[in-house]
Protein backbone atom coordinates (compact mmCIF):
# COMPACT_ATOMS: atom_id res chain seq x y z
CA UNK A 1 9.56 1.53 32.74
CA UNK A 2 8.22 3.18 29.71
CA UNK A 3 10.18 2.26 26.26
CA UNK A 4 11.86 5.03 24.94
CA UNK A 5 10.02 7.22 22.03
CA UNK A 6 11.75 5.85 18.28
CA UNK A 7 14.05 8.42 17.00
CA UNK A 8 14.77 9.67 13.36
CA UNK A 9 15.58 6.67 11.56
CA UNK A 10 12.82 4.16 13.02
CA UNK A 11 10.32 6.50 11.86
CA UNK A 12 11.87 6.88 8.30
CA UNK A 13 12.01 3.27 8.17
CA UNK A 14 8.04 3.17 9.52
CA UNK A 15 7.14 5.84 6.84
CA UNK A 16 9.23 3.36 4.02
CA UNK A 17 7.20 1.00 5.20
CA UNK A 18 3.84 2.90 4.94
CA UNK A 19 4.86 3.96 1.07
CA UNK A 20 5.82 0.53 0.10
CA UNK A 21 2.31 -0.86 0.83
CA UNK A 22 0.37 2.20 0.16
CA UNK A 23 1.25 3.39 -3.45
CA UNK A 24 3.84 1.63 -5.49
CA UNK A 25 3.45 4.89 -8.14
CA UNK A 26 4.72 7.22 -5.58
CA UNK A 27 7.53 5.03 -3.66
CA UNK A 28 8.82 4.05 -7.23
CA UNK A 29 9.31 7.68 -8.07
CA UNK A 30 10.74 8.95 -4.60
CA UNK A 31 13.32 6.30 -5.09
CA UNK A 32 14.68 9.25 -7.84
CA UNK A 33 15.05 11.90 -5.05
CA UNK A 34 18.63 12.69 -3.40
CA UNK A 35 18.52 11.01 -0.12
CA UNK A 36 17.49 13.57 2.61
CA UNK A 37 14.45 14.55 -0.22
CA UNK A 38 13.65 10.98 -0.14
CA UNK A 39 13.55 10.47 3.26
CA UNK A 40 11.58 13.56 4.20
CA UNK A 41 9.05 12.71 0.54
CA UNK A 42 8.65 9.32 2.88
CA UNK A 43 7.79 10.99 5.97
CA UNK A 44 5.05 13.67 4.74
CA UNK A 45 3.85 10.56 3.05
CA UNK A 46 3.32 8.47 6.28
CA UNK A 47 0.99 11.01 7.17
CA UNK A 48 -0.66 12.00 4.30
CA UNK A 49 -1.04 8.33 4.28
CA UNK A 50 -2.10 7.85 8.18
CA UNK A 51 -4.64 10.64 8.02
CA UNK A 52 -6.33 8.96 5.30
CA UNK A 53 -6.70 5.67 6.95
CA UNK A 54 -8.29 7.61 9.98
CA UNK A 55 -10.75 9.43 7.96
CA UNK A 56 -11.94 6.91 6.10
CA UNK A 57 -11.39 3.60 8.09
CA UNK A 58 -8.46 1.83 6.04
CA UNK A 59 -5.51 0.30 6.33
CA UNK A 60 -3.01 2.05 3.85
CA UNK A 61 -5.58 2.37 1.21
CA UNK A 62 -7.20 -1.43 1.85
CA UNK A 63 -10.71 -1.89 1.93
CA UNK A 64 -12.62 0.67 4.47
CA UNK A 65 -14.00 -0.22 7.20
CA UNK A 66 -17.09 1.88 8.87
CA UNK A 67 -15.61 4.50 10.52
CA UNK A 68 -16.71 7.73 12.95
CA UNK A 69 -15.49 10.52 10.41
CA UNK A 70 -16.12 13.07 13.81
CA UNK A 71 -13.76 11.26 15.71
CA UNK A 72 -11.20 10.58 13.00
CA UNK A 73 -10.82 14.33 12.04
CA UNK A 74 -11.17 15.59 15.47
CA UNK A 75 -7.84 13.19 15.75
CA UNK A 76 -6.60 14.31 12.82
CA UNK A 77 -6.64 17.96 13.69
CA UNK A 78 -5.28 17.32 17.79
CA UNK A 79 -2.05 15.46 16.49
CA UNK A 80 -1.36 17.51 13.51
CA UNK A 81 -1.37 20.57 14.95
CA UNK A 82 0.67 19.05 17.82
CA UNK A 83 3.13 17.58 15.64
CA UNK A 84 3.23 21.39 14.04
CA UNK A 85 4.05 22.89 17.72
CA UNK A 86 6.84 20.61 17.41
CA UNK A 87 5.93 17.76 20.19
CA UNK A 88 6.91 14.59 19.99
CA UNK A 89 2.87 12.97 19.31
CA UNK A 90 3.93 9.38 19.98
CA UNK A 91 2.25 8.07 16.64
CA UNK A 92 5.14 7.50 14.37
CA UNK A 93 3.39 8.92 11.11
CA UNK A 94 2.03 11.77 13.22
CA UNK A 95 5.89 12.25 14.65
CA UNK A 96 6.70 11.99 10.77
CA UNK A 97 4.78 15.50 9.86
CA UNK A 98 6.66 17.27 13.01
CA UNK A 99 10.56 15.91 12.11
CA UNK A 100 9.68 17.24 8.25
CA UNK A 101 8.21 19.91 9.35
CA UNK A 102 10.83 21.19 11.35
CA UNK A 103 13.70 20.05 8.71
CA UNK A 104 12.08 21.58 5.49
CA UNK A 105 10.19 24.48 7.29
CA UNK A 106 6.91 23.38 5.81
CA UNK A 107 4.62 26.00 5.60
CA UNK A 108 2.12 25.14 7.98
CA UNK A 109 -0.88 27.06 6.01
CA UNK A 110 -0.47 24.21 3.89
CA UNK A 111 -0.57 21.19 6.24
CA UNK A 112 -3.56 23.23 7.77
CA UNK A 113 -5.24 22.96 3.74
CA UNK A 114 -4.91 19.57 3.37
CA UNK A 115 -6.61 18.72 7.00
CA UNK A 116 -9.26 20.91 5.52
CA UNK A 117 -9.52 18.43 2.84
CA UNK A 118 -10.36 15.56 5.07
CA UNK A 119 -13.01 17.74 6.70
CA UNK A 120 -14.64 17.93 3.69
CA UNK A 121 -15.07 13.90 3.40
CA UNK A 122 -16.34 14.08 6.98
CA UNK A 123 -18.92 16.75 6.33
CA UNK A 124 -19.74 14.01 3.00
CA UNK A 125 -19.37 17.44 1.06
CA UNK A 126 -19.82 17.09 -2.67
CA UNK A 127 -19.07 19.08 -5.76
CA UNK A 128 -21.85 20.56 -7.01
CA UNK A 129 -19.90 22.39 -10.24
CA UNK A 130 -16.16 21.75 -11.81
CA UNK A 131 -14.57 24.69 -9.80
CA UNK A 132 -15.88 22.81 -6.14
CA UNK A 133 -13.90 19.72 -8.00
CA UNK A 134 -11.10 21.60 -8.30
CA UNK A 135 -10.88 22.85 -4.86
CA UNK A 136 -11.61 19.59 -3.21
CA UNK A 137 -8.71 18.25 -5.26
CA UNK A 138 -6.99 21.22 -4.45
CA UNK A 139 -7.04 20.24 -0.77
CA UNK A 140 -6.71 16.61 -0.78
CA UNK A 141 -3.57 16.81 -3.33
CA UNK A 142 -2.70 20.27 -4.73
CA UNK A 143 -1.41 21.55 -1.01
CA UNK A 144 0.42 18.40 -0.50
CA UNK A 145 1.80 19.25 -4.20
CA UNK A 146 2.94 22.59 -2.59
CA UNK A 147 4.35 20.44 0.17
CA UNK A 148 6.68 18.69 -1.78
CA UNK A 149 7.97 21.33 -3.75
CA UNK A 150 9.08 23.13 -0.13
CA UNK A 151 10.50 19.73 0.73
CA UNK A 152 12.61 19.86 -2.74
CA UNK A 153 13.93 22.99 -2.01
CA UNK A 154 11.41 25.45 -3.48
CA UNK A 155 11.20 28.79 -1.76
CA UNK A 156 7.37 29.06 0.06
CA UNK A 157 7.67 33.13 -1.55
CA UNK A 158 7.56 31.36 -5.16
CA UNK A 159 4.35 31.46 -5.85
CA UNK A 160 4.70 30.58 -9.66
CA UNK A 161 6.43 27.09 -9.28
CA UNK A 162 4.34 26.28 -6.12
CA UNK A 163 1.26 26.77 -8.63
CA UNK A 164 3.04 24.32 -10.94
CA UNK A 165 3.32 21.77 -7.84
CA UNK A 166 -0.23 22.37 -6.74
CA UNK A 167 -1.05 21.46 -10.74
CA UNK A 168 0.99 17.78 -10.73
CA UNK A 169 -1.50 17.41 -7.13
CA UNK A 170 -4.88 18.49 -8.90
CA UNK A 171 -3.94 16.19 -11.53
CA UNK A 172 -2.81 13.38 -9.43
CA UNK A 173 -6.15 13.46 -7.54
CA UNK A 174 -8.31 13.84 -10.60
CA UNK A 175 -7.02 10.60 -12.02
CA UNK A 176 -7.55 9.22 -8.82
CA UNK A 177 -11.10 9.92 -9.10
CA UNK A 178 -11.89 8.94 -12.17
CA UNK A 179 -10.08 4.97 -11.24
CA UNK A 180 -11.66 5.03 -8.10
CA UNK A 181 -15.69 5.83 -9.39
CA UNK A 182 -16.78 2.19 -8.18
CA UNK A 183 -14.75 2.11 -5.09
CA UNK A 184 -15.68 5.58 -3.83
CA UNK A 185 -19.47 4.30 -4.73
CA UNK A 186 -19.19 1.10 -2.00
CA UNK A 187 -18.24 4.02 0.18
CA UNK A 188 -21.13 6.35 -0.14
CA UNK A 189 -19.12 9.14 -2.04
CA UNK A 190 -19.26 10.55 -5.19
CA UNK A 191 -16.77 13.39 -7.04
CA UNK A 192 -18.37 13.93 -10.02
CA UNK A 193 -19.93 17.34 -9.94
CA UNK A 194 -23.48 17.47 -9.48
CA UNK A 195 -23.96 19.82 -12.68
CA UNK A 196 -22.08 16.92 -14.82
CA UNK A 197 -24.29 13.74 -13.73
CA UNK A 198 -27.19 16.15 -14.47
CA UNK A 199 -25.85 16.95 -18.19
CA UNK A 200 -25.47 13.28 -18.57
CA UNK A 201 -29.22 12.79 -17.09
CA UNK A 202 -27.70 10.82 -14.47
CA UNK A 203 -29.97 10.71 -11.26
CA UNK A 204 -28.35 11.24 -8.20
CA UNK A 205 -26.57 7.94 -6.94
CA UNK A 206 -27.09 5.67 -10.23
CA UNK A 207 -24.19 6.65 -11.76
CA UNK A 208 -22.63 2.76 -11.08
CA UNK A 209 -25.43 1.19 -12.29
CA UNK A 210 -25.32 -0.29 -15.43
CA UNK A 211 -27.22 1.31 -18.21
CA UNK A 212 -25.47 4.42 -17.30
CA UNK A 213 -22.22 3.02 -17.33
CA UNK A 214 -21.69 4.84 -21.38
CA UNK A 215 -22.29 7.88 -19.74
CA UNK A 216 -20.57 7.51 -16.58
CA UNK A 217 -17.28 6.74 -19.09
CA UNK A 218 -17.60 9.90 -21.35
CA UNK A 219 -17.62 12.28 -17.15
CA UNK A 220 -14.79 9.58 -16.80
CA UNK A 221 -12.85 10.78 -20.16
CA UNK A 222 -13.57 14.44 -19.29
CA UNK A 223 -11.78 13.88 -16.01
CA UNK A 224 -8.64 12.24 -17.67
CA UNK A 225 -8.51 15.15 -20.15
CA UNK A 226 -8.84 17.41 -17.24
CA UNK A 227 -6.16 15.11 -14.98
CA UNK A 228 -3.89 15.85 -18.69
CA UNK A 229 -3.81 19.41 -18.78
CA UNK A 230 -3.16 20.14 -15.20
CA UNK A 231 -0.22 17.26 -15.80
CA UNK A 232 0.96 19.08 -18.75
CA UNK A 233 1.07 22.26 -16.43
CA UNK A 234 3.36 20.72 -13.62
CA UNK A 235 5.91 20.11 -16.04
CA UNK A 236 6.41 23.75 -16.71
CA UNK A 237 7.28 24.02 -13.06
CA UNK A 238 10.63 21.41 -13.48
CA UNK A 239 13.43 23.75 -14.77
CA UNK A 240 12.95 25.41 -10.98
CA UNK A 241 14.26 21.93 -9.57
CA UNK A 242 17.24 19.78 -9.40
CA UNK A 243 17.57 17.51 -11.72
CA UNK A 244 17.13 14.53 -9.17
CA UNK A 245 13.77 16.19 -7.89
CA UNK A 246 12.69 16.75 -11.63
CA UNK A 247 13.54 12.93 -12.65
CA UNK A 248 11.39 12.05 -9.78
CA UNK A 249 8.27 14.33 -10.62
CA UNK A 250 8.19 13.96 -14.73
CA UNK A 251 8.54 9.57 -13.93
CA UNK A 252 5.39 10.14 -11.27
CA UNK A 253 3.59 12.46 -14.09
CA UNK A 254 4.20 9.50 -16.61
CA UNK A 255 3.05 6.77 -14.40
CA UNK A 256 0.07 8.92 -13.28
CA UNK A 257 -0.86 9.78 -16.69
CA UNK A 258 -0.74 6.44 -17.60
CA UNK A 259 -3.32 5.52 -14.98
CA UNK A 260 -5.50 8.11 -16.81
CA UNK A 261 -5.01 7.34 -20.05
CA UNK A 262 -6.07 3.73 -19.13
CA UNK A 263 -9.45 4.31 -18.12
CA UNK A 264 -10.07 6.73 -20.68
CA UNK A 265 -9.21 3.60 -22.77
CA UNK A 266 -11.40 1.50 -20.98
CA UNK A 267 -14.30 3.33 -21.36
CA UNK A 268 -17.59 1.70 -19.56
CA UNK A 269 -15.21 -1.29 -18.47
CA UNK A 270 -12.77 0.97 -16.49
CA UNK A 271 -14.22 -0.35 -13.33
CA UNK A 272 -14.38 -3.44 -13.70
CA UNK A 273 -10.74 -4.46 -12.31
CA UNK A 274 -8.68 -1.63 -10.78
CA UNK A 275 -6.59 0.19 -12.71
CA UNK A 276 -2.81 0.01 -12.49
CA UNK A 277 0.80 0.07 -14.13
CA UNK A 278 3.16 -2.45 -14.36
CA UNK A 279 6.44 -2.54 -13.21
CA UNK A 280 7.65 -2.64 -16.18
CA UNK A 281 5.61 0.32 -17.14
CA UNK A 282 6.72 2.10 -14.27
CA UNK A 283 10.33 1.32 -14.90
CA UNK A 284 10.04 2.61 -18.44
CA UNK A 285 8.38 5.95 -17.55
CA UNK A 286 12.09 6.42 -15.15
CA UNK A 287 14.06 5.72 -18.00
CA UNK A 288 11.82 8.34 -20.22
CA UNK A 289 11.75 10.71 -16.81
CA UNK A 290 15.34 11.05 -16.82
CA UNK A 291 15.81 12.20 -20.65
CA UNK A 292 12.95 14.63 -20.32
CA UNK A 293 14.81 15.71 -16.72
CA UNK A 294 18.03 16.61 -18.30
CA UNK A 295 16.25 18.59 -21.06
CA UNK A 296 13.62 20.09 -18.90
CA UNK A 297 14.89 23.48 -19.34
CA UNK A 298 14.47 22.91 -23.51
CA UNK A 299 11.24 21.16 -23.29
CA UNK A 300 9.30 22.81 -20.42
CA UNK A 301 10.74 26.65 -19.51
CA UNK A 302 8.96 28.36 -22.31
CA UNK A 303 5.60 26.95 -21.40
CA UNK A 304 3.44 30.05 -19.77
CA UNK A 305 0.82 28.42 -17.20
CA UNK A 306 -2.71 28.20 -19.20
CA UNK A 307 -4.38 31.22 -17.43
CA UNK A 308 -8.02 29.40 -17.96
CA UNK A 309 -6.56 26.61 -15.56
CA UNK A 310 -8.09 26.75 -11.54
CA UNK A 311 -5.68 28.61 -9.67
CA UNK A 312 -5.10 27.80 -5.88
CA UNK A 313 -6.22 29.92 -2.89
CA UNK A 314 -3.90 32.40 -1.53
C-alpha cells in the first residue's frame, strides 16, 4: 500500500526546512511576516528554491553539480504548470507552488515569468546591454518580487506597488550577481553585459583572471549602485503594506544592501571569500526595519518611482 501524499503542514515544515539551509537573509526576514504570510513566503520559496537546484544541479544553493539544463527545465515547466492546474505533483516543493497558489491566488502570468527565467540559463543566454540585465533579473527575481507582494495582500490590479515589489527583486538579484562573479565563472556563466566587459576592454571570459580583477571591481561597483537605486525604489512601495509585511521587506532591503555595499567595499578582493552578513548584522537591520516600518508612511509615501528606472513587462 502506497503512503499517503503529506498534507499542509508537512510541506510547510519541508519548505522551513528548504529556507533555513538555503538563504539565512531571506528566512531571517520572513520570520517578521504574520503567520499565514510566513508560511505561504516559505512555500513559494521551496520552489523558487527547488527549481533552482534542478536547473542548475545544486543542492539548495551548494556547489553545482553538471547537470542536463533540457531535462531540468522541461521538469520544471511539467510540474509547475501541474501544480498551477491545481494537482497534487507529489514533490513537496512542487506541491508548495500549488497550496500558495491556490491560497493567495497567485497570478499565474507571473509563476509562468519566472520559469522563463530559468529558460534563459538553459539556453546559456547572456546580456549583451544593461536593459537584457535588467530583464534577466527581472525574471529570475523581479516576478517573484510581484509574487510576494500578492502573497502580502497586494491587489494583482495594482500595478504601481507591484512595480515597487518587482524593484526590491531586480535589486535583490543584482547584488546577487555582483557576490556571485567567481562562482557563476566555475559555472560557465557570466551577467555582466557584453557592452560593459567591452568598455572595460575585458575579452570575453577573462573577466576572473587576475590582471583584470581592477576592472572587473569598478562593473562590480556599478552593479551595487545599480542593486541601490532599485532598493531605494522598493521602499516607496511599503506604505501599501501592513506593517508586519513592511518590517519584513525594509530588514531584507537592509541585509541585502549590506551584501552590496560589501563588495563594493571590497573592491578587486570581493571574491576572494563569499560575501555575507552576520547575525548580528542581520539582527540589527530588524531592529532598524521596524523603526523605518512604523514610519514608512513619513519616510517613503512621497517618493515618486524614478521614471529613468527599467520598468517590468506588462
Amino acid at each position: 500500500m502506497s503512503s499517503p501524499l503529506p498534507g499542509r503542514a508537512a510541506i510547510v515544515a519541508t519548505a522551513q526546512e528548504a529556507i533555513a539551509r538555503g538563504s539565512r537573509s531571506f528566512a531571517a526576514a520572513s520570520r517578521l511576516f504574520e503567520r499565514e504570510t510566513r508560511e505561504r513566503a516559505w512555500l513559494l520559496y521551496a520552489w523558487c528554491r527547488a527549481c533552482d537546484d534542478l536547473a542548475d544541479g545544486q543542492d539548495h544553493g551548494g556547489e553545482a553539480r553538471a547537470a542536463d539544463a533540457a531535462a531540468g527545465l522541461a521538469r520544471i515547466r511539467l510540474l509547475t504548470e501541474a501544480a498551477l492546474a491545481g494537482e497534487r505533483v507529489g514533490d513537496p516543493a512542487f506541491d508548495a507552488l500549488r497550496i500558495v497558489a491556490a491560497e493567495a491566488k497567485l497570478p499565474h502570468r507571473f509563476v509562468r515569468d519566472v520559469v522563463e527565467g530559468f529558460a534563459l540559463d538553459a539556453a546559456a543566454w547572456v546580456p549583451r546591454h544593461e536593459d537584457d540585465l535588467y530583464r534577466y533579473a527581472y525574471h529570475v527575481a523581479g516576478a517573484v518580487g510581484c509574487l510576494m507582494a500578492v502573497i502580502m495582500g497586494v491587489p494583482p490590479e495594482d500595478e504601481a506597488t507591484l512595480d515597487r515589489a518587482c524593484d526590491l527583486g531586480i535589486a535583490f538579484q543584482l547584488a546577487n550577481i555582483a557576490r556571485d562573479v567567481e562562482a557563476d565563472d566555475r559555472m560557465g556563466r557570466c551577467y555582466l553585459p557584453q557592452d560593459w566587459l567591452a568598455e572595460m576592454d575585458i575579452p570575453p571570459g577573462q573577466h576572473m583572471k587576475p590582471p583584470f580583477r581592477q576592472r572587473l571591481a569598478v562593473l562590480a561597483g556599478r552593479l551595487t549602485g545599480r542593486a541601490a537605486d532599485y532598493a531605494a525604489s522598493a521602499r516607496g512601495g511599503t506604505p501599501a503594506l501592513g506593517f508586519r509585511s513592511a518590517w519584513a521587506v525594509l530588514a531584507a532591503a537592509g541585509i541585502y544592501g549590506d551584501i552590496a555595499r560589501k563588495v563594493a567595499e571590497r573592491g578587486e578582493h570581493a571574491w576572494d571569500r563569499r560575501v555575507a552578513t552576520s547575525g548580528f548584522e542581520k539582527i540589527g537591520w530588524i531592529a532598524r526595519a521596524g523603526w523605518q516600518g512604523l514610519r514608512r508612511r513619513d519616510l517613503y509615501s512621497a517618493a515618486p518611482r524614478d521614471p529613468a528606472l527599467w520598468t517590468r513587462p506588462r
